[in-house]
C-alpha atoms as a PDB file:
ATOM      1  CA  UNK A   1       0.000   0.000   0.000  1.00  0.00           C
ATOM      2  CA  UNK A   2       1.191   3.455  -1.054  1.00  0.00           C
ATOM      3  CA  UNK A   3       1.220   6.534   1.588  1.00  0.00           C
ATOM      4  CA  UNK A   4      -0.400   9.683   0.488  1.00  0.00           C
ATOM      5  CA  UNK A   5       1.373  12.948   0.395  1.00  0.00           C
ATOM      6  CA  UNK A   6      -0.952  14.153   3.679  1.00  0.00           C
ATOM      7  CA  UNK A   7      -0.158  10.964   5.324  1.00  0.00           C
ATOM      8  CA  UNK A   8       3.633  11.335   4.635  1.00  0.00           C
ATOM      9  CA  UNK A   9       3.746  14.809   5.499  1.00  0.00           C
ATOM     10  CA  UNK A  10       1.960  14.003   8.934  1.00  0.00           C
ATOM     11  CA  UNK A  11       4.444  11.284   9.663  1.00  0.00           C
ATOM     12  CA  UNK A  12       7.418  13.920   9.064  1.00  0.00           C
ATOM     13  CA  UNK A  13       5.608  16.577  11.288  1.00  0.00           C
ATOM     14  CA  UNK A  14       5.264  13.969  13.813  1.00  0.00           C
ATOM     15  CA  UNK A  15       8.634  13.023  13.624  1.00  0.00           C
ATOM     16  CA  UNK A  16       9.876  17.000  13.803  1.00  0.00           C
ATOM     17  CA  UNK A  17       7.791  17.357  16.708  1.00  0.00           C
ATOM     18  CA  UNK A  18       9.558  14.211  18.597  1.00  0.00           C
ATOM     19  CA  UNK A  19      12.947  15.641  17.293  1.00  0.00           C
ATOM     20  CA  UNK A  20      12.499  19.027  18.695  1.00  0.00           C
ATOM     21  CA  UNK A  21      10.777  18.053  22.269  1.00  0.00           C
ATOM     22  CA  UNK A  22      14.244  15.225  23.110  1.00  0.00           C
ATOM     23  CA  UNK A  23      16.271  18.397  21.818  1.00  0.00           C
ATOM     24  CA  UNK A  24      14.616  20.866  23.824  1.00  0.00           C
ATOM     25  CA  UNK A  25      14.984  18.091  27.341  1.00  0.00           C
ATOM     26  CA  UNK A  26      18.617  17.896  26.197  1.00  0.00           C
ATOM     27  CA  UNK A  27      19.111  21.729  26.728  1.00  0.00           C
ATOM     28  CA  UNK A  28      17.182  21.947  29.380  1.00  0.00           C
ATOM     29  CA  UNK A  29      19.294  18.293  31.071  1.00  0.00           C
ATOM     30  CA  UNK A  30      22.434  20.194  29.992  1.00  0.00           C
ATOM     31  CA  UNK A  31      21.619  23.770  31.254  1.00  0.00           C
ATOM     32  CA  UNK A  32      21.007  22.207  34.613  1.00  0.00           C
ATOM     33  CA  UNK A  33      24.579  20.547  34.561  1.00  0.00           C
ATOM     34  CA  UNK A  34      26.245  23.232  33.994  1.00  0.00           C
ATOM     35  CA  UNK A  35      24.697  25.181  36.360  1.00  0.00           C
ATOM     36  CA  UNK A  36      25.618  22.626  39.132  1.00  0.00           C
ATOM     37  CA  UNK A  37      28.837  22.542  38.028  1.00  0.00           C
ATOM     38  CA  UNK A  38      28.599  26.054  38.054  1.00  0.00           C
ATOM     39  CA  UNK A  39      27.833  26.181  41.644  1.00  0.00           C
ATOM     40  CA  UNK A  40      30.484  23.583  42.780  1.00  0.00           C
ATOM     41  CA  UNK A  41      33.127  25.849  41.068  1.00  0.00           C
ATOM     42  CA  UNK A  42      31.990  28.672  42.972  1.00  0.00           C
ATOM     43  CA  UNK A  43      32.353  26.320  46.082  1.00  0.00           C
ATOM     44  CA  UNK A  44      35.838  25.721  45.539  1.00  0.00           C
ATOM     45  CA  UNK A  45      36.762  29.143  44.583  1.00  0.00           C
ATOM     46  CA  UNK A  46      35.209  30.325  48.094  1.00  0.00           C
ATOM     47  CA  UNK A  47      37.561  27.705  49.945  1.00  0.00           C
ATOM     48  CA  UNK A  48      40.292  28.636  48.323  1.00  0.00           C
ATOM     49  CA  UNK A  49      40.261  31.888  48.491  1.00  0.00           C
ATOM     50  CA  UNK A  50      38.788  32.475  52.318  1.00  0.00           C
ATOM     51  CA  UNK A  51      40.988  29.494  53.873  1.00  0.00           C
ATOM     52  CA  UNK A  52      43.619  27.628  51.591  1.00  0.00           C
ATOM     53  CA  UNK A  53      45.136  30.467  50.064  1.00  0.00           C
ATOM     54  CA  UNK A  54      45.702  32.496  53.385  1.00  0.00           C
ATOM     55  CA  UNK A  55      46.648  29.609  54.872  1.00  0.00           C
ATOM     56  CA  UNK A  56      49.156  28.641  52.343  1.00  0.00           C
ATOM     57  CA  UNK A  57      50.510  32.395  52.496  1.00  0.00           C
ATOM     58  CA  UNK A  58      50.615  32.189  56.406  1.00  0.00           C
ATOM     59  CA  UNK A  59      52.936  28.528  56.049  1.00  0.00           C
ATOM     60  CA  UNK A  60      55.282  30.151  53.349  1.00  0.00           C
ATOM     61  CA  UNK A  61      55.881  33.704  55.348  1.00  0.00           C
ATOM     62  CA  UNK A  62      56.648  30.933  58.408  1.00  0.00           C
ATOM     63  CA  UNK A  63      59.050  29.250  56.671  1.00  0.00           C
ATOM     64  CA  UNK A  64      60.553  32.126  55.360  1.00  0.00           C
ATOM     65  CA  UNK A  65      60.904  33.866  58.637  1.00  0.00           C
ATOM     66  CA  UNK A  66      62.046  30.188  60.067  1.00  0.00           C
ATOM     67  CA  UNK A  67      64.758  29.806  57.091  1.00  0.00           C
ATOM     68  CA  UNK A  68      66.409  33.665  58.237  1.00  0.00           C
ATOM     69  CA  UNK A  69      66.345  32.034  61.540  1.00  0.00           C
ATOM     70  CA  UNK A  70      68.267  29.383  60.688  1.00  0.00           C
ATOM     71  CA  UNK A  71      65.604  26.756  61.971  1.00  0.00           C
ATOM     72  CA  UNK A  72      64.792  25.164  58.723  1.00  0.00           C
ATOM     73  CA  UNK A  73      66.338  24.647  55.214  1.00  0.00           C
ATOM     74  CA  UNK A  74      65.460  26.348  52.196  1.00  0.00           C
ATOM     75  CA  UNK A  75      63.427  23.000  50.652  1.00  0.00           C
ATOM     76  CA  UNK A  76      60.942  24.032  53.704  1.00  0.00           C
ATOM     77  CA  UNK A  77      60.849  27.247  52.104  1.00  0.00           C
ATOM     78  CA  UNK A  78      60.613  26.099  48.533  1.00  0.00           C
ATOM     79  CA  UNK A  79      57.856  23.610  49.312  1.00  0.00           C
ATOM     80  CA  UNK A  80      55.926  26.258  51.107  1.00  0.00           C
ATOM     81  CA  UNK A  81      56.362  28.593  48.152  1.00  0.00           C
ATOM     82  CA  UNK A  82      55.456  25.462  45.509  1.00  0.00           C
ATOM     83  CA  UNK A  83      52.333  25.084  47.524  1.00  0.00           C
ATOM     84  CA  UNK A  84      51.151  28.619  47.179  1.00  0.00           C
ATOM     85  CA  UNK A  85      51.914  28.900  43.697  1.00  0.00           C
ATOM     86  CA  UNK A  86      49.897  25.533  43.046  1.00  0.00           C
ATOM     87  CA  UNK A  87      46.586  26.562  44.842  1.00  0.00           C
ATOM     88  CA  UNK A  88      47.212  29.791  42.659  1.00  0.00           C
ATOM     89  CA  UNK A  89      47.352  28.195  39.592  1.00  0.00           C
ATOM     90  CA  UNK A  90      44.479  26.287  40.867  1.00  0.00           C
ATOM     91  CA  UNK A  91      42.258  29.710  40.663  1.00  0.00           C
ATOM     92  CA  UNK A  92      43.311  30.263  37.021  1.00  0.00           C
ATOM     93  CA  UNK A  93      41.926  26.837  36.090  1.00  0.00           C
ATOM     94  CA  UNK A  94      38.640  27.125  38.166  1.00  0.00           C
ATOM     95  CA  UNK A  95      38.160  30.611  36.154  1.00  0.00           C
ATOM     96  CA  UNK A  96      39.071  28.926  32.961  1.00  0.00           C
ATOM     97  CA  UNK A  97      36.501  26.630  33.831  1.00  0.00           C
ATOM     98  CA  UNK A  98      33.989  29.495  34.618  1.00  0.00           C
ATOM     99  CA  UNK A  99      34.754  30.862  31.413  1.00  0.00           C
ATOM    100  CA  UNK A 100      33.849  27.339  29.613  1.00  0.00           C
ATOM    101  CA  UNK A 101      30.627  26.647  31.263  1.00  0.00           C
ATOM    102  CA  UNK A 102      29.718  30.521  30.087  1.00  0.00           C
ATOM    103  CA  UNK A 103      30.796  30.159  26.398  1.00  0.00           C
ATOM    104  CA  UNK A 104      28.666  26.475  26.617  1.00  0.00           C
ATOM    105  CA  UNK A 105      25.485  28.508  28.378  1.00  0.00           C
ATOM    106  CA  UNK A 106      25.809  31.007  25.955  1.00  0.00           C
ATOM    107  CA  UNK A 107      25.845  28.620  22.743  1.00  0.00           C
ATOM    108  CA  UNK A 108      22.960  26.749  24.382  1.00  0.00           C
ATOM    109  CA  UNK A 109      20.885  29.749  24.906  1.00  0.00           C
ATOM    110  CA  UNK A 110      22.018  32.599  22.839  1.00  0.00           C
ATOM    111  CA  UNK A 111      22.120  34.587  25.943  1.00  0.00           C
ATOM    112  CA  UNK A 112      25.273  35.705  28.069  1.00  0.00           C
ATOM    113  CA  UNK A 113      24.419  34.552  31.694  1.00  0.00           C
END
């Protein structure tokens, strides 16, 4: 049996309309996720920046003041510096990562958030 042209062209609406509704849950799946991972960036950014990067600061001005003292070696000090510098780079990756999750909102939505 041959399909009419109304028939066929009902079948392709139908299947547009199921394309375009598990499209539209796919943005709407992946807007949430990057939201939450959005939010857990923001988490880490807080840590580090109200407790592990003074702290870090705090144990390399220690060791620095300890290594003029002559009470440590200057590995103590290089570690301590090492250890700042890391959780510093760490802030330029959890920005680059900010910067990501906008460019993917904004290709999702057409809107800057």
């Amino acid at each position: 049996r041959i399909a009419t042209k109304e028939q066929l062209d009902s079948r392709e609406r139908d299947r547009a309309l199921v394309q375009t509704s598990t499209t539209k849950a796919d943005i709407e799946r992946r807007l949430v996720a990057i939201i939450e991972e959005a939010h857990g960036v923001q988490q880490v950014e807080q840590v580090l920046d109200t407790q592990a990067l003074p702290a870090a600061q705090a144990a390399r001005q220690a060791s620095e003041r300890m290594f003029e003292m002559g009470k440590v070696d200057i590995l103590s000090v290089l570690v301590s510096r090492r250890d700042e510098a890391m959780l510093r780079l760490k802030q330029l990756d959890l920005a680059a990562q900010e910067w990501e999750l906008m460019a993917d909102w904004t290709e999702l939505t057409g809107v800057t958030p």
